[in-house]
Each structure stands twice: as C-alpha cells, then as structure tokens.
Protein backbone atom coordinates (compact mmCIF):
# COMPACT_ATOMS: atom_id res chain seq x y z
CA UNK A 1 0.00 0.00 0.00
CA UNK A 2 1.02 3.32 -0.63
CA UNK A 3 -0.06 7.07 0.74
CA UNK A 4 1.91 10.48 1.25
CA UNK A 5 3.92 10.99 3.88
CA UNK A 6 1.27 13.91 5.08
CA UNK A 7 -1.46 11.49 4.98
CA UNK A 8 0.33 9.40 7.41
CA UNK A 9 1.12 11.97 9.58
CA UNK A 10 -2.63 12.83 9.75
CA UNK A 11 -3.65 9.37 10.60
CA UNK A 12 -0.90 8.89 13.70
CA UNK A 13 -2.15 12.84 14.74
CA UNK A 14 -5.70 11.44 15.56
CA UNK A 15 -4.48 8.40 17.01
CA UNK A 16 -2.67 10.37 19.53
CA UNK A 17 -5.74 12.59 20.16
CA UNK A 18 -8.64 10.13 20.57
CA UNK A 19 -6.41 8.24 23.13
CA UNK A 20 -7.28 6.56 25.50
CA UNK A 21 -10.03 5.09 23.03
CA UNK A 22 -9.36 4.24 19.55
CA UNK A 23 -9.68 6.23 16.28
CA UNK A 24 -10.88 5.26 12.82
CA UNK A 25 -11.08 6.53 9.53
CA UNK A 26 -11.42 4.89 6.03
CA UNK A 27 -8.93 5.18 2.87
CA UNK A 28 -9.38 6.39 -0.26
CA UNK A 29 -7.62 5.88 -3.92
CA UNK A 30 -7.28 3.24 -6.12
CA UNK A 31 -6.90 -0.26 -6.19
CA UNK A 32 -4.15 -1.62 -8.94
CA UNK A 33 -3.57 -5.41 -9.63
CA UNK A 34 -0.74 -6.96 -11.54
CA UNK A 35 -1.11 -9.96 -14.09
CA UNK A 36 -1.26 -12.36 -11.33
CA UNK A 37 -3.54 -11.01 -9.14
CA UNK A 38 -1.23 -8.89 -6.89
CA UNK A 39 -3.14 -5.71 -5.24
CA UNK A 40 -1.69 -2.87 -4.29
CA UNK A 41 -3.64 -0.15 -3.07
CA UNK A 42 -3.05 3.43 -3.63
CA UNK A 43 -4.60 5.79 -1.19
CA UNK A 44 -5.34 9.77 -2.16
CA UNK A 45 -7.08 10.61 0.71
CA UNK A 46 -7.95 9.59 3.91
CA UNK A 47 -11.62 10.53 5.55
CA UNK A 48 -11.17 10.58 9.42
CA UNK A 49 -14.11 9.17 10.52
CA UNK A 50 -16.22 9.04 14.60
CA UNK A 51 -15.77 6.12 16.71
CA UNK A 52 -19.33 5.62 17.10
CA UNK A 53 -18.97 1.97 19.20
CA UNK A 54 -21.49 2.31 21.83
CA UNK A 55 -19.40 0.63 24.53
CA UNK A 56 -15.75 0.36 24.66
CA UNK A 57 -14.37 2.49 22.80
CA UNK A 58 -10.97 1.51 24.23
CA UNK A 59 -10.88 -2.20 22.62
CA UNK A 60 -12.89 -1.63 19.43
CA UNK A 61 -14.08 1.07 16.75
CA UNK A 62 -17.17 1.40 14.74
CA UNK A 63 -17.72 3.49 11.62
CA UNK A 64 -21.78 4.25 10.76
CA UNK A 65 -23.07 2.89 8.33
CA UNK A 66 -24.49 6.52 6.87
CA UNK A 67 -20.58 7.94 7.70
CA UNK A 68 -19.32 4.86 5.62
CA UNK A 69 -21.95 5.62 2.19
CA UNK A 70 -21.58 9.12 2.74
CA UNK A 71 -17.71 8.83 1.95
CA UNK A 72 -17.96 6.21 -0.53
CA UNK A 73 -20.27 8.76 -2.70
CA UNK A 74 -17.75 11.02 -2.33
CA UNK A 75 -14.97 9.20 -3.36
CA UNK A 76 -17.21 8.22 -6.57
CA UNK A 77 -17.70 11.87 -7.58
CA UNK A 78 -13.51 12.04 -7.33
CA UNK A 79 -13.22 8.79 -9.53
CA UNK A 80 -12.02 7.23 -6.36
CA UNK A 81 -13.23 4.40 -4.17
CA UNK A 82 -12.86 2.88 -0.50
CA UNK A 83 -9.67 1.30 -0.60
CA UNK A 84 -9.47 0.37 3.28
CA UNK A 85 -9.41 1.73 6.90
CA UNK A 86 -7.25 2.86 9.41
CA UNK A 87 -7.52 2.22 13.38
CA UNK A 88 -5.38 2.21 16.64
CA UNK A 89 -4.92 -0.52 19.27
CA UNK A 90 -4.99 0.18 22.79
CA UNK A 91 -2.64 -1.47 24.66
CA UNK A 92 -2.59 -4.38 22.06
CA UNK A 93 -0.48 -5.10 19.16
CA UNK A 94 -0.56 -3.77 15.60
CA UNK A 95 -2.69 -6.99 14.52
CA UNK A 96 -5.99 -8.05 13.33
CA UNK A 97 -8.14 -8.49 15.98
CA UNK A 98 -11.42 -10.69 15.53
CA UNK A 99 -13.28 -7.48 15.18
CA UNK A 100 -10.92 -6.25 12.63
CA UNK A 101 -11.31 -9.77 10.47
CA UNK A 102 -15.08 -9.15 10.80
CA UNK A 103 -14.47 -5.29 9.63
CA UNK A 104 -12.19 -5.86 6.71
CA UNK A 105 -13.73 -6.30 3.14
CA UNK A 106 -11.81 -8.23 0.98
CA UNK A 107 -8.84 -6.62 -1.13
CA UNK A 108 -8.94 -3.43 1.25
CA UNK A 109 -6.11 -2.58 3.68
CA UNK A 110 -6.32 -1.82 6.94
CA UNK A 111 -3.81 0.25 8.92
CA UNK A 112 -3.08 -0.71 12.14
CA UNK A 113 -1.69 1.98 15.10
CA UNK A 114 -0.81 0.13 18.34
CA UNK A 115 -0.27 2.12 21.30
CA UNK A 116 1.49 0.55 24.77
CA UNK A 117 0.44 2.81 28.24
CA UNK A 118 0.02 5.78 25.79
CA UNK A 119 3.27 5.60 23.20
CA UNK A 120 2.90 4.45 20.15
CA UNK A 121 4.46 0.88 19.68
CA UNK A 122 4.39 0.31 15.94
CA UNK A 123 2.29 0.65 12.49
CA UNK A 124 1.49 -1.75 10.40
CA UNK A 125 -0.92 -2.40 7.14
CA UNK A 126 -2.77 -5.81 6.41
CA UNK A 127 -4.69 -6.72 3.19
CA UNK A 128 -7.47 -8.99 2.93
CA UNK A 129 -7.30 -11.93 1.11
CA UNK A 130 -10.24 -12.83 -1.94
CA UNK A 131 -9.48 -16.09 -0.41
CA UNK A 132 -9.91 -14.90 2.64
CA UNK A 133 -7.45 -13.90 6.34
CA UNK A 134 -4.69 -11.40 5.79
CA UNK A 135 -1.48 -10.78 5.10
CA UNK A 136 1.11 -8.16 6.31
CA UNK A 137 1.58 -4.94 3.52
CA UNK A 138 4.58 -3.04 3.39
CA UNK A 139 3.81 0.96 3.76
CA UNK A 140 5.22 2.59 0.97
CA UNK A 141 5.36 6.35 2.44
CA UNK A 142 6.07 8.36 -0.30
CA UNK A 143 6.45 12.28 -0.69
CA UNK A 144 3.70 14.47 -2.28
C-alpha cells in the first residue's frame, strides 16, 4: 500500500488525540492489480471518521453505516473508491483483531496503530485476502 507521507502523519495525529479510546477513519484511492492477481492499493485521501462503538471504545471502533456511504459517494464523484481503513490498538499489538477480520472487506487494507500505556508501539498495514485472512503490507510512504 502506498499514501503520502502527510497522509500518514494525519492518521498517527488522531491516534494520539482520541487516546485513551481508539480512532478510525477509512482510505481512499485506487486499487491496482498486476497480471497475477497482486493488489496494491493506492490511497489519495484519507476521511477521518467518529468512533461511534457504543461501549468500549478503548478495545474496538465502529464506523456508521451513513458515515461509511456518505464517503464512498464522495470518493465516486472524485473517480475514487474505498480502498481500506485505518484504526489504533490500545494497549494491544498492531494486529488483526477478531473485530478487525469481521471489519475488513476483501482486497482493502487496513492500517493498524498500536499504542502501549500511551506511546505508540508500531504501524502496520494488512490486506485482505479474496481467499480470505490477511497478510502483512509493506507501507510505501512516499512524498507528495
């Protein structure tokens, strides 16, 4: 996966300022596959989105529904489409959770920000398999 090196810094700004609960947003771009099926997905912009999880906002995230269509539209009207998400961990590590395999739509990344007693501990991206689980992506931060 690949995003600017602002876009980044955006996404680790609002982890650090929704702690102690964790953030969300969802990515937007385009998604490119080689001959064999290889996907690598280019995000323009990201859309910061509210944590709207009723309860425990500290172990999980939830994006509405309406917040979700709303961006997806407006991605269209750009030529652009929901490539993934982005979310921090709380005192857990920088992998899929059950929630997160639940979440994730396959081919879309998701960006992972894992925080330890308040300091961030490590980022990393995942895609989702067609054939379903994940596998790790390498973050391609790139200048704009």
């Amino acid at each position: 996966m690949k995003l600017s090196r602002r876009k980044f810094e955006i996404i680790q700004e609002q982890a650090f300022r929704e702690l102690p609960q964790e953030c969300c947003g969802l990515l937007v771009g385009v998604q490119n596959a080689d001959h064999r099926g290889n996907i690598e997905n280019i995000v323009h912009e990201i859309a910061p989105c509210r944590n709207v999880l009723y309860f425990g906002r500290e172990q999980g995230f939830e994006i509405s529904h309406h917040e979700y269509l709303a961006i997806e539209q407006e991605a269209g009207y750009l030529g652009l489409e929901i490539v993934g998400s982005y979310h921090s961990h709380i005192n857990s590590p920088a992998v899929p959770s059950l929630h997160d395999v639940d979440f994730a739509r396959s081919g879309h990344t998701m960006i992972i920000i894992s925080f330890m007693n308040g300091r961030p501990e490590g980022v990393t991206a995942w895609l989702r398999r067609p054939s379903g689980g994940f596998h790790q992506e390498q973050i391609k931060v790139v200048e704009e």
